[in-house]
N, C-alpha and C. Protein backbone atom coordinates (compact mmCIF):
# COMPACT_ATOMS: atom_id res chain seq x y z
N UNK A 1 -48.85 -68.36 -109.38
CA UNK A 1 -50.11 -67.81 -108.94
C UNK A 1 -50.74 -67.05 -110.09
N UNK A 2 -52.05 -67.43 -110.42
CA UNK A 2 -52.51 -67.08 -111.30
C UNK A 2 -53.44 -65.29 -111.34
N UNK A 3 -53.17 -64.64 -111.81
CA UNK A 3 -54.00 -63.17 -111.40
C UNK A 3 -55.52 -62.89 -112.30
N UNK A 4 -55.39 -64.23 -113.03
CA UNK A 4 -57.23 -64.01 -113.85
C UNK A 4 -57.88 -64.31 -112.83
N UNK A 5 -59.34 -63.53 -113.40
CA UNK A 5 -60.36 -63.76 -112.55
C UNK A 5 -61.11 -64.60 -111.41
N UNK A 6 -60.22 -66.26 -111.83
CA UNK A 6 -60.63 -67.37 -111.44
C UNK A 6 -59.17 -67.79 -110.42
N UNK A 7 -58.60 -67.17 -110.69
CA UNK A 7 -56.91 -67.33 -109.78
C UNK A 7 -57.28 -67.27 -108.47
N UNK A 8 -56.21 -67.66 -107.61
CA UNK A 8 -56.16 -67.88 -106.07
C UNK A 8 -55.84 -66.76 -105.34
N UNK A 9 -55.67 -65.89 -106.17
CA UNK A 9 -55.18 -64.24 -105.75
C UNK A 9 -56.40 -63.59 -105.55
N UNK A 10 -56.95 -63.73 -106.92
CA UNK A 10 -58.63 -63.08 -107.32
C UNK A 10 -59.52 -63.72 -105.74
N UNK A 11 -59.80 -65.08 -105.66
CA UNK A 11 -60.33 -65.84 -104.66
C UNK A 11 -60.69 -65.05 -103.29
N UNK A 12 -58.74 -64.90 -103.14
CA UNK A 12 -58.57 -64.53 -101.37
C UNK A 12 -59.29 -62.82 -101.54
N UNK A 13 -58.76 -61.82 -102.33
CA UNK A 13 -58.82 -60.67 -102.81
C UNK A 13 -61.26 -61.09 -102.22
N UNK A 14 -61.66 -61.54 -103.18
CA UNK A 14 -62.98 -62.00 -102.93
C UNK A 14 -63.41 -61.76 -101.40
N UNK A 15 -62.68 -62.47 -100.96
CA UNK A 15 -63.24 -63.21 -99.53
C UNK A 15 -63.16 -62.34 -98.61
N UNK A 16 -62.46 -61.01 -98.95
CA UNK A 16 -61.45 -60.13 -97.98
C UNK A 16 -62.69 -59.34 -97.47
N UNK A 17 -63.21 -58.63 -96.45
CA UNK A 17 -64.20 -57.64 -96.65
C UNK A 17 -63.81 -56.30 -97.50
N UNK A 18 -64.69 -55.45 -97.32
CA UNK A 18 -64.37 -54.26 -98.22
C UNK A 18 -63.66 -53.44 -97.55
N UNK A 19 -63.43 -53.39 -96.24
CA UNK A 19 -62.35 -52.45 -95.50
C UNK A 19 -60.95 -53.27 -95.09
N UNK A 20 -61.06 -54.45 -95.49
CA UNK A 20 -59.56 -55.06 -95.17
C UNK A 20 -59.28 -54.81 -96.72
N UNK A 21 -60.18 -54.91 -97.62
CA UNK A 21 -59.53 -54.77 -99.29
C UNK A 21 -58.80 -53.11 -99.35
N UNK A 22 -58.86 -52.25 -98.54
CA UNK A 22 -59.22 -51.09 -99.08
C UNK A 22 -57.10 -51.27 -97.99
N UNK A 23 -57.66 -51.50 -96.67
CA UNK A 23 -56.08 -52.18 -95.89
C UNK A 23 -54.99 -52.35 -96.51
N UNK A 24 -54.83 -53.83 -97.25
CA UNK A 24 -54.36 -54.07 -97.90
C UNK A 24 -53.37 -53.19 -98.87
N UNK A 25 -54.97 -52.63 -99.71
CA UNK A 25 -54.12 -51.93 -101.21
C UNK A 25 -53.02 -51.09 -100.44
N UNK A 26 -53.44 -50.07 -99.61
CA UNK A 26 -52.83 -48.93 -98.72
C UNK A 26 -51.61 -49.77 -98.39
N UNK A 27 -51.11 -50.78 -97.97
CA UNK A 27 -50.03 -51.31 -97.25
C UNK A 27 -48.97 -52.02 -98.36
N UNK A 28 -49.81 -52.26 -99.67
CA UNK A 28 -49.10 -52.55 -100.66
C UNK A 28 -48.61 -51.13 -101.31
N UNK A 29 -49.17 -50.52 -101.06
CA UNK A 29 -49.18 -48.93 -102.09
C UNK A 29 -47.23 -48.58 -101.02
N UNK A 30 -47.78 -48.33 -99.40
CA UNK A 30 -47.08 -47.79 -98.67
C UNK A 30 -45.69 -48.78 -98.61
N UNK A 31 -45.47 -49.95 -98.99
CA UNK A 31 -44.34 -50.67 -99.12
C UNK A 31 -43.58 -50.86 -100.10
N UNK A 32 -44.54 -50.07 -101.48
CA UNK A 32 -43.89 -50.08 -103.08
C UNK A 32 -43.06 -48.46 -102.77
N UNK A 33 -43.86 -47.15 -102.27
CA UNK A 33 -43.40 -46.06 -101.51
C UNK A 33 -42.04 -46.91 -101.39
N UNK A 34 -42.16 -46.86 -99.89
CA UNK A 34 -40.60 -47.63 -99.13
C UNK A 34 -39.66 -48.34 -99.91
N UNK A 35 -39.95 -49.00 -100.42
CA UNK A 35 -39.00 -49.49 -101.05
C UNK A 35 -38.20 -48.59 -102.43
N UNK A 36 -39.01 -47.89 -103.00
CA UNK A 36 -38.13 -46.89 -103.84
C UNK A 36 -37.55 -45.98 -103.14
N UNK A 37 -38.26 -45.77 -102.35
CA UNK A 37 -37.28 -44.33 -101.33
C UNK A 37 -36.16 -44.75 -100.72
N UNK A 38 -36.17 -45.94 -100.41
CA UNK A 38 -35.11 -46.85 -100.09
C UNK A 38 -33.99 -47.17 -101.06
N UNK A 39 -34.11 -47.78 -101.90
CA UNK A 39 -33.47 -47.67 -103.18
C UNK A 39 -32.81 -46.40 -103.45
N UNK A 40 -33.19 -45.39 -103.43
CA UNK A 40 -33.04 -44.06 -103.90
C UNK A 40 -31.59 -43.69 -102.53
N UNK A 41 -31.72 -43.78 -101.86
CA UNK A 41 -30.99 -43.21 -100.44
C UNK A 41 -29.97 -44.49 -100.77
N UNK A 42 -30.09 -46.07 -100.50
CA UNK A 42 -29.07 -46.58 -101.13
C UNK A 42 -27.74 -46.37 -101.92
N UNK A 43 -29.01 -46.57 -103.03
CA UNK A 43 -28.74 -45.69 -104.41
C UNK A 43 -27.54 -44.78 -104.60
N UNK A 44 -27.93 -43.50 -103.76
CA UNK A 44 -27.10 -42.59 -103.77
C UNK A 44 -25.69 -42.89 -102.58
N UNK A 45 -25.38 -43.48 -102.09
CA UNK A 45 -24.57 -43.65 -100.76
C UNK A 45 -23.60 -45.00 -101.71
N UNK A 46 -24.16 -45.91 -102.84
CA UNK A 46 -23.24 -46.86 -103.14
C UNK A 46 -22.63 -45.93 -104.20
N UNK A 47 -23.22 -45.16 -105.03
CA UNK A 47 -22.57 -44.87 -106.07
C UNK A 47 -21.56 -44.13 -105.86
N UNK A 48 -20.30 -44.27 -106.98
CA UNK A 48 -18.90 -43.80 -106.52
C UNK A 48 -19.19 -41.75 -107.08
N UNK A 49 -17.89 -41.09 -106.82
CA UNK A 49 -17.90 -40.16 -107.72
C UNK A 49 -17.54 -39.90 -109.21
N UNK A 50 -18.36 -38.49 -109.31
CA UNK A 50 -18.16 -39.05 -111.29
C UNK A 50 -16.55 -38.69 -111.86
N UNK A 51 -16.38 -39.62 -112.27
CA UNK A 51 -14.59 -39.43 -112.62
C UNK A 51 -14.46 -38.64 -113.95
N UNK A 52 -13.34 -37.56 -113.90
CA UNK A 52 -13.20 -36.76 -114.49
C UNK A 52 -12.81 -37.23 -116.23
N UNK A 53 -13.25 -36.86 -117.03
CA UNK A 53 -12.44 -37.21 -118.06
C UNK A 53 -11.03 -37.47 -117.88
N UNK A 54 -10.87 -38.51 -119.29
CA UNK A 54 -9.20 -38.77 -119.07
C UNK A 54 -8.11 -37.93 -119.76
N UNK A 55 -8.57 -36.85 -120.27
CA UNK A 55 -7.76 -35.67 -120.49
C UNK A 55 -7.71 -34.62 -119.39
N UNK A 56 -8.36 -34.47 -118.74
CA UNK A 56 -8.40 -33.86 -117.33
C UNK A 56 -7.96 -34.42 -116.20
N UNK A 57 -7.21 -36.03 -116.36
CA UNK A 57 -6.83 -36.38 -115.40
C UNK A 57 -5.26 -36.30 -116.12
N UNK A 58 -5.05 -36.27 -117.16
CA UNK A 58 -3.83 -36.33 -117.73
C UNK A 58 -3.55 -34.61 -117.57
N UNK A 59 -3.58 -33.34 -117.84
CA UNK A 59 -3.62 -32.44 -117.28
C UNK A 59 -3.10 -32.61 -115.77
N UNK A 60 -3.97 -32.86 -115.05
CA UNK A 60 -3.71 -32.88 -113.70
C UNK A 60 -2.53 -33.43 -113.46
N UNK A 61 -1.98 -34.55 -113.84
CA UNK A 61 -1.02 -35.18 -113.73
C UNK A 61 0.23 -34.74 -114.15
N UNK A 62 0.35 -34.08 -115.14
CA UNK A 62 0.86 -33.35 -115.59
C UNK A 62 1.59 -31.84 -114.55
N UNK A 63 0.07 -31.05 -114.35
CA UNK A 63 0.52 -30.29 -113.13
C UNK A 63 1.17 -30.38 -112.16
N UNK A 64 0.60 -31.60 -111.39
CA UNK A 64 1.52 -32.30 -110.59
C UNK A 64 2.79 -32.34 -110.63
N UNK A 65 3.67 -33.02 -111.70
CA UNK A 65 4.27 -33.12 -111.69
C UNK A 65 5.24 -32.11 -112.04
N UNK A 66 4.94 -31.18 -112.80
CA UNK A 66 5.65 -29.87 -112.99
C UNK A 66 5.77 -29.18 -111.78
N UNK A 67 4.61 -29.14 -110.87
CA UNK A 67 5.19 -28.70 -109.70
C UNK A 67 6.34 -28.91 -108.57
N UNK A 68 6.35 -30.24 -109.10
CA UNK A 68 7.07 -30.88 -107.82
C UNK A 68 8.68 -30.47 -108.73
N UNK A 69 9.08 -31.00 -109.75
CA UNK A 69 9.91 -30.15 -110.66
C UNK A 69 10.46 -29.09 -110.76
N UNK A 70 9.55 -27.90 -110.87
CA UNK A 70 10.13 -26.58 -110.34
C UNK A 70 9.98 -26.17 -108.82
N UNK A 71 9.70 -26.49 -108.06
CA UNK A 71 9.50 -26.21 -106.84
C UNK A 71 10.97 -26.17 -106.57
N UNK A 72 11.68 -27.30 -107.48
CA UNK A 72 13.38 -27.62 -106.68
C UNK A 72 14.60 -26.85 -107.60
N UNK A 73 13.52 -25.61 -108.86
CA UNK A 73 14.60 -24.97 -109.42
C UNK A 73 14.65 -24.04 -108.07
N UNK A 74 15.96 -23.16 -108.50
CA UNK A 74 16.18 -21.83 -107.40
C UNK A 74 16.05 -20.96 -108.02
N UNK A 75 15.18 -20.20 -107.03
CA UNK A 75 14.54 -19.01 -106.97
C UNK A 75 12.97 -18.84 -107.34
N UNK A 76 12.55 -20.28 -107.73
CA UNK A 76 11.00 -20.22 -108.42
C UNK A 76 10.03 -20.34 -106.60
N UNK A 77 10.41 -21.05 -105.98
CA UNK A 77 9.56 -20.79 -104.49
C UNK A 77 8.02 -20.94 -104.58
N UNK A 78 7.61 -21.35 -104.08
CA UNK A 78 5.81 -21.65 -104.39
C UNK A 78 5.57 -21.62 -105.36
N UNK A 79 5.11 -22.78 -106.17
CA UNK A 79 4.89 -22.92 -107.86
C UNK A 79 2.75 -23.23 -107.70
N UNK A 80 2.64 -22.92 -108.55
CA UNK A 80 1.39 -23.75 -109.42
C UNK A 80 1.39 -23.26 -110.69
N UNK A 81 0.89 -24.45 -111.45
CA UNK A 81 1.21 -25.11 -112.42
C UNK A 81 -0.73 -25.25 -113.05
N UNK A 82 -0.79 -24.68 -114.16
CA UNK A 82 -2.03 -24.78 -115.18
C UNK A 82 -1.64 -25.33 -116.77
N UNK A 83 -1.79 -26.34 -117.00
CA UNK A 83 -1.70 -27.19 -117.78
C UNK A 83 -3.37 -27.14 -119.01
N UNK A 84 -3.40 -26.58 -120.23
CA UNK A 84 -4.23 -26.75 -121.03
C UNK A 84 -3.67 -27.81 -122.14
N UNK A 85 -5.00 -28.91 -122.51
CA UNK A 85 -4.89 -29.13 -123.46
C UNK A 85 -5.79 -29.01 -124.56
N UNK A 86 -5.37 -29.16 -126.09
CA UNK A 86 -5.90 -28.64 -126.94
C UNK A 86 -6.58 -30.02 -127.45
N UNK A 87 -6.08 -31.28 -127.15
CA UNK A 87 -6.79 -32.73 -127.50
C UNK A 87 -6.48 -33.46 -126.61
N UNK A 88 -7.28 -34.51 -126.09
CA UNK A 88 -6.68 -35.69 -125.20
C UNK A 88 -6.49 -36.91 -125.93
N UNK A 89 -5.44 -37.50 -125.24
CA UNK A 89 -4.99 -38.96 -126.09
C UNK A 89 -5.85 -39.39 -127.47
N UNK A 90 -4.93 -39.48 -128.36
CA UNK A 90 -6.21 -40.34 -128.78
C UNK A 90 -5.32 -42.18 -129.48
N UNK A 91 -6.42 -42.46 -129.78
CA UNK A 91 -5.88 -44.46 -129.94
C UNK A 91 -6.71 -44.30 -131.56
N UNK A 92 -5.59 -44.85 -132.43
CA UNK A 92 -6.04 -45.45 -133.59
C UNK A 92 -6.40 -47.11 -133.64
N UNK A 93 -7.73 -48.22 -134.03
CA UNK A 93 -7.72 -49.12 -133.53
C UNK A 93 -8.09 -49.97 -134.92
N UNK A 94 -7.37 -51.08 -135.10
CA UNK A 94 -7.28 -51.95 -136.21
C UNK A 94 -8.90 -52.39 -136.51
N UNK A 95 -8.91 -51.82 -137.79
CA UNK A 95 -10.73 -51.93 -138.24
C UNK A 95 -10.89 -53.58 -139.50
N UNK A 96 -11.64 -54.66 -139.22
CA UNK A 96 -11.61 -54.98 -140.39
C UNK A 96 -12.76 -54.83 -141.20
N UNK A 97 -12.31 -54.47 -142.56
CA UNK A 97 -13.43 -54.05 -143.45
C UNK A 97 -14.34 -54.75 -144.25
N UNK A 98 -15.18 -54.90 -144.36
CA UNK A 98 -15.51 -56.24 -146.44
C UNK A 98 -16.61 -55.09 -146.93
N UNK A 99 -16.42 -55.34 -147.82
CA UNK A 99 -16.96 -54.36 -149.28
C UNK A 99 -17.73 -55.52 -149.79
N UNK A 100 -18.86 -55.47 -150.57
CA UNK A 100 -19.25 -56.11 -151.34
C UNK A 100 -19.79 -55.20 -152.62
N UNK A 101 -20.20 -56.17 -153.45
CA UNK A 101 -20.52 -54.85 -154.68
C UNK A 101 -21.78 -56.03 -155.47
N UNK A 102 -22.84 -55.28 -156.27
CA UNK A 102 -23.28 -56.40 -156.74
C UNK A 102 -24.04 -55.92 -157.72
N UNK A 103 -24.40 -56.06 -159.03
CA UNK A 103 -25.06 -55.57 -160.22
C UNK A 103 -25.56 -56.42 -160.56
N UNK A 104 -26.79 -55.59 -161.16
CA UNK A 104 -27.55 -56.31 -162.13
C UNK A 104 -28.46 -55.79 -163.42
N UNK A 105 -27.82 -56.26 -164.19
CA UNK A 105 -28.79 -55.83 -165.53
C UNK A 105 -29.98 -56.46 -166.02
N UNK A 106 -30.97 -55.70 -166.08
CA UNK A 106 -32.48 -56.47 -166.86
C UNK A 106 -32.03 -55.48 -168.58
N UNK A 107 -33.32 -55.94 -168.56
CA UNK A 107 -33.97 -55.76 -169.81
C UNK A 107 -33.67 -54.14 -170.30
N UNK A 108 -33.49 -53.56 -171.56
CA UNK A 108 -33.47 -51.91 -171.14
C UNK A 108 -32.42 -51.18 -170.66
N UNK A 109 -33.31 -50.21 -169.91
CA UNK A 109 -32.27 -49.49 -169.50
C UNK A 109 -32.34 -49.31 -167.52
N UNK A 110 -32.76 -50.69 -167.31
CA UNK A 110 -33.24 -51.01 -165.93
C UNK A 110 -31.54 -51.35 -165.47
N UNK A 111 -30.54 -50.97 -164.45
CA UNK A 111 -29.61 -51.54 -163.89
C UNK A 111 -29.52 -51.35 -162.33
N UNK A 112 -29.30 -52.55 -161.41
CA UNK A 112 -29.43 -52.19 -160.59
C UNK A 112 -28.31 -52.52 -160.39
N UNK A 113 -27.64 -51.57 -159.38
CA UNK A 113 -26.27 -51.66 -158.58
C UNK A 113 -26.22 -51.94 -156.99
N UNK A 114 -26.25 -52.47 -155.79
CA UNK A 114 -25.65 -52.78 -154.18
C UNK A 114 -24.31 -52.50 -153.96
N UNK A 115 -23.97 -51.60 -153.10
CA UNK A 115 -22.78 -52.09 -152.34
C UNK A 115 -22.96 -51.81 -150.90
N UNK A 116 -22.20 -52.70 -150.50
CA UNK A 116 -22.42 -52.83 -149.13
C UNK A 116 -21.31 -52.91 -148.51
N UNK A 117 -21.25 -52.24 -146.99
CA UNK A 117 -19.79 -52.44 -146.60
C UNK A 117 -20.03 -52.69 -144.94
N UNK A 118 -18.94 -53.20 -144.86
CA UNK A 118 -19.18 -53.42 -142.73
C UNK A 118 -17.71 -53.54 -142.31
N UNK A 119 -17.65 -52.74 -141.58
CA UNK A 119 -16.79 -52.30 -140.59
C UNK A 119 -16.78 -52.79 -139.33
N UNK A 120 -15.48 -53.62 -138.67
CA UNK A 120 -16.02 -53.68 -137.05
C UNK A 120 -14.26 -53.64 -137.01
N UNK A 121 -14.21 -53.56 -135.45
CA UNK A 121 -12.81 -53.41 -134.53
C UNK A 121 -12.81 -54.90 -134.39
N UNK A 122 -11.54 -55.29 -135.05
CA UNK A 122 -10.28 -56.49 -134.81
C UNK A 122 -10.29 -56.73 -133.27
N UNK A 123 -10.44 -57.65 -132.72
CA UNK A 123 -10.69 -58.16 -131.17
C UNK A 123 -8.94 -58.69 -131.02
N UNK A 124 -8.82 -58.76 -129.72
CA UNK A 124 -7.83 -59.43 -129.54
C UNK A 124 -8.23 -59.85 -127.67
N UNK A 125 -7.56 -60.92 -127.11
CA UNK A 125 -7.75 -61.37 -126.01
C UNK A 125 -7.13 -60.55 -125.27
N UNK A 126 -7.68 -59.88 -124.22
CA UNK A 126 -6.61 -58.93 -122.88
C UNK A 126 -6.70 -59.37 -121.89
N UNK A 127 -6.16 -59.04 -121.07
CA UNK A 127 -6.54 -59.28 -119.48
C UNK A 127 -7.74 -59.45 -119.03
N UNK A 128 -8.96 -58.40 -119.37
CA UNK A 128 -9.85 -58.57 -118.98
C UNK A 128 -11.16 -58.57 -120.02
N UNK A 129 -10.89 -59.41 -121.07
CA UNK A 129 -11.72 -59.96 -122.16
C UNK A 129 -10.97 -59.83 -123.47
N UNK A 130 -12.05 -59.56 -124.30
CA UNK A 130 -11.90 -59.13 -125.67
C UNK A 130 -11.56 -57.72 -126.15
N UNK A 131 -10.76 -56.89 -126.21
CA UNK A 131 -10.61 -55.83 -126.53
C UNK A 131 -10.01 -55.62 -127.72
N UNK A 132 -10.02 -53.73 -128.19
CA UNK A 132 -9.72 -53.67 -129.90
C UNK A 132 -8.10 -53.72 -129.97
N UNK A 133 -7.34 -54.12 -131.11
CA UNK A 133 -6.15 -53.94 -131.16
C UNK A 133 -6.02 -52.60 -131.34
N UNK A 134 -4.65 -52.06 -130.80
CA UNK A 134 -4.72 -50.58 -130.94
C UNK A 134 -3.40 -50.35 -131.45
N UNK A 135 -3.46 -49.50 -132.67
CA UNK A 135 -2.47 -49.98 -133.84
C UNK A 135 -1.55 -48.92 -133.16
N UNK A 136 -1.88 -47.21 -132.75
CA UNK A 136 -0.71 -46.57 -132.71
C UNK A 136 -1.36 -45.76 -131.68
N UNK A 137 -1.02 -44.63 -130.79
CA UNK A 137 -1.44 -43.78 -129.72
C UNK A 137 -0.56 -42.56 -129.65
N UNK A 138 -1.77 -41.99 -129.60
CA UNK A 138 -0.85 -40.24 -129.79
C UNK A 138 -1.28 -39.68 -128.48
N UNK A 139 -0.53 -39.09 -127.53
CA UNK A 139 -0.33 -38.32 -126.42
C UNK A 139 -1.27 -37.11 -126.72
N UNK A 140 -1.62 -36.29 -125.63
CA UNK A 140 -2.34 -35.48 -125.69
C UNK A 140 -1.59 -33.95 -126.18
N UNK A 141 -2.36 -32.96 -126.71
CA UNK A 141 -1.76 -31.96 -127.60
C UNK A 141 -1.73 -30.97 -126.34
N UNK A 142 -0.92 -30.16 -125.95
CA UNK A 142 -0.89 -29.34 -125.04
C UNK A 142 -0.81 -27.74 -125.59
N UNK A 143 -1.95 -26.87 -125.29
CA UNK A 143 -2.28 -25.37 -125.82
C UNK A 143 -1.08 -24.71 -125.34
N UNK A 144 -1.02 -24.91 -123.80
CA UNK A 144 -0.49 -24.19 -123.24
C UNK A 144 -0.73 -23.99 -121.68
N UNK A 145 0.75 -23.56 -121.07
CA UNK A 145 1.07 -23.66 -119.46
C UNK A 145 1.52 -22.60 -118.83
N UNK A 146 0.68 -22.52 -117.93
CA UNK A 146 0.83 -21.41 -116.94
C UNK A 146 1.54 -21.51 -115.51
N UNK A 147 2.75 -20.69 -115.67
CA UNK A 147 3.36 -21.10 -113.96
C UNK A 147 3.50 -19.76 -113.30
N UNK A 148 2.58 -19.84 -111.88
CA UNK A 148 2.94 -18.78 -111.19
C UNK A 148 3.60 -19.13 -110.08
N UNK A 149 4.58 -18.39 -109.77
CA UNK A 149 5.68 -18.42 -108.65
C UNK A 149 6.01 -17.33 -107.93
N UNK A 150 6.20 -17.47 -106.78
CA UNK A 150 7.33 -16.09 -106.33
C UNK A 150 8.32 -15.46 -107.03
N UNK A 151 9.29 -16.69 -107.52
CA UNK A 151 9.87 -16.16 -108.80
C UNK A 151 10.20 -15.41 -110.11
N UNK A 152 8.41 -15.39 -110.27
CA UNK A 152 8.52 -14.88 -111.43
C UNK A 152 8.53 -14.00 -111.92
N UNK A 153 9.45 -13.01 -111.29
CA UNK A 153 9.62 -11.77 -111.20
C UNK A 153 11.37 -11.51 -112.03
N UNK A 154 11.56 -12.11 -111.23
CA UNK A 154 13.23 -12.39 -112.21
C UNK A 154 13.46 -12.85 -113.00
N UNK A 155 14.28 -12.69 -113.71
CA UNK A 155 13.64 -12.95 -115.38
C UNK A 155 14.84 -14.16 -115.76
N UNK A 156 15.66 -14.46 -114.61
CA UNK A 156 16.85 -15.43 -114.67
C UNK A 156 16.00 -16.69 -114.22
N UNK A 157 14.98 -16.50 -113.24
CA UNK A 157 14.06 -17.42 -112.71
C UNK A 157 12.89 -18.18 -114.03
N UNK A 158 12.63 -17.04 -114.95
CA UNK A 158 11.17 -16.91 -115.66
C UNK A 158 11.98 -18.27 -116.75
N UNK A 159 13.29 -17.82 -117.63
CA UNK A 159 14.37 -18.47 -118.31
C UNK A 159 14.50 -19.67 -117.48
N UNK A 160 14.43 -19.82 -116.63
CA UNK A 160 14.87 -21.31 -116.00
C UNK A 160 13.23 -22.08 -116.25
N UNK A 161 12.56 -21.58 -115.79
CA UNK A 161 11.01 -22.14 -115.84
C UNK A 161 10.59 -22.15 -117.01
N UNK A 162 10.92 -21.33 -117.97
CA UNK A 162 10.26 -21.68 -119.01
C UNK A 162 11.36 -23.03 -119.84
N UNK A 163 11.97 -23.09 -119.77
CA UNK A 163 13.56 -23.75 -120.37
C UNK A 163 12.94 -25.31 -119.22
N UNK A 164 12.66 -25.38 -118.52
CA UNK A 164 12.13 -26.56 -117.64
C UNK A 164 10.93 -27.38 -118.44
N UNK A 165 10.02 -26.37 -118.48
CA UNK A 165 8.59 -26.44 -119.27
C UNK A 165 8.52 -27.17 -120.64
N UNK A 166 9.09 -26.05 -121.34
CA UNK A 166 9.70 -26.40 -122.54
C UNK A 166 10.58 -28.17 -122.88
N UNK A 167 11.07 -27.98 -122.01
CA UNK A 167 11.86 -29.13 -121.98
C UNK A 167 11.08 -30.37 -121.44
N UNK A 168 10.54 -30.49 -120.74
CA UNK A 168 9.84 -31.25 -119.93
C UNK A 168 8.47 -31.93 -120.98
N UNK A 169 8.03 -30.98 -121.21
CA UNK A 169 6.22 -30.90 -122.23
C UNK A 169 6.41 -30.93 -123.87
N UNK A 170 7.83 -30.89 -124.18
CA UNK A 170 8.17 -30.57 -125.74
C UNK A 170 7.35 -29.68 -126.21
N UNK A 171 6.79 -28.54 -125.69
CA UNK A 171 5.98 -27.26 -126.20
C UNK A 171 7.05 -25.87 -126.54
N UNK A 172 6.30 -25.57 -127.28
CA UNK A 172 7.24 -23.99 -128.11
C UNK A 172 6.82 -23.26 -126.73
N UNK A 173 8.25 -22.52 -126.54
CA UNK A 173 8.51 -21.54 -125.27
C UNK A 173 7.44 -20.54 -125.45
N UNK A 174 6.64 -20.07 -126.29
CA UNK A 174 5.44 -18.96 -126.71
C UNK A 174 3.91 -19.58 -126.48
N UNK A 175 4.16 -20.81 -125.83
CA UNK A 175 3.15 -21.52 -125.51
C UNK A 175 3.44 -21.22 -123.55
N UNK A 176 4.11 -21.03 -123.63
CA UNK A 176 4.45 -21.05 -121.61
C UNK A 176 4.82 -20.12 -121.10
N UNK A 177 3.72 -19.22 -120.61
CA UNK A 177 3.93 -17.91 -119.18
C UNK A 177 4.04 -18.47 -117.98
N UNK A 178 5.41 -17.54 -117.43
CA UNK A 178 5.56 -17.75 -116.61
C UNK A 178 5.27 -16.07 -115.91
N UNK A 179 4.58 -16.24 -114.63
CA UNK A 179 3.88 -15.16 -113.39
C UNK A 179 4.22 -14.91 -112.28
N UNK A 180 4.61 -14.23 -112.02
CA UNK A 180 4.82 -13.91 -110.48
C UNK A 180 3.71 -13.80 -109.48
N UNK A 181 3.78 -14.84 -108.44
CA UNK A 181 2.91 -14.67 -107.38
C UNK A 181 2.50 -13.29 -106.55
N UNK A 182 1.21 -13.05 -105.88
CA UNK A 182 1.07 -11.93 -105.48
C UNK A 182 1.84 -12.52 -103.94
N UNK A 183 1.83 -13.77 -103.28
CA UNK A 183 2.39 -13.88 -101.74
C UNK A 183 4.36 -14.17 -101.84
């Protein structure tokens, strides 16, 4: 359908009176409305929630699991568990490089020199396409962990939890307080 002047759109648009033209626009206007507002309410009802970084889910996981851990030393009794880290994972990934180089001398004291270089990530086939090879992976760096307990008042309890921690996270014991709960 053509929308120049001489088009079959233009034509009918012509023929329309001036209060069905005026109809119209209003019902096109009020259905372009609707339909974004629509979209929008959609919109918001398909989309998932925003997922936490993956150092914040590694943390968490982490907590988790320290809890469930000391919960079953004796004498620690209601644990939670605060897990900081100081970096999250990171992936070193196989780069290939080319360099080029290129000179040229004129006349004089005219020389011109190029180099050029390009960098991209080495592909390899995965499960679910093309992805980078990933040469080595380092675990996340942990600041430091906080455990409060009923426990942590006894200092035979605090030595067991921190000696857990320690052991568990490979972190220096001066990295891990352990607290006594107020319940």
């Amino acid at each position: 359908m053509s929308l120049g002047e001489n088009g079959p759109l233009s034509r009918l648009i012509a023929r329309l009176s001036e209060e069905k033209r005026v109809r119209l626009v209003t019902a096109v206007g009020l259905a372009g409305i609707l339909l974004i507002l629509a979209g929008q309410l959609l919109g918001d009802r398909a989309s998932a929630p925003a997922a936490q970084p993956p150092a914040q889910d590694e943390a968490k996981a982490l907590e988790e699991r320290l809890c469930a851990i000391l919960s079953q030393v004796r004498g620690v009794g209601r644990v939670s568990v605060l897990v900081t880290l100081e970096t999250g994972e990171r992936t070193e990934y196989a780069v290939n490089a080319q360099q080029s180089e290129s000179r040229t001398e004129g006349g004089g004291d005219r020389r011109e020199e190029t180099v050029s270089s390009q960098r991209s990530y080495l592909l390899i086939d995965g499960a679910s396409g093309k992805q980078p090879l990933a040469l080595s992976r380092e675990g996340a760096r942990i600041r430091g962990v906080v455990v409060v307990c009923e426990g942590g008042r006894d200092a035979v309890v605090k030595t067991r939890v921190t000696e857990a921690v320690t052991t568990a996270l490979g972190v220096a014991s001066n990295r891990v307080c352990v607290l006594q709960s107020e319940h």
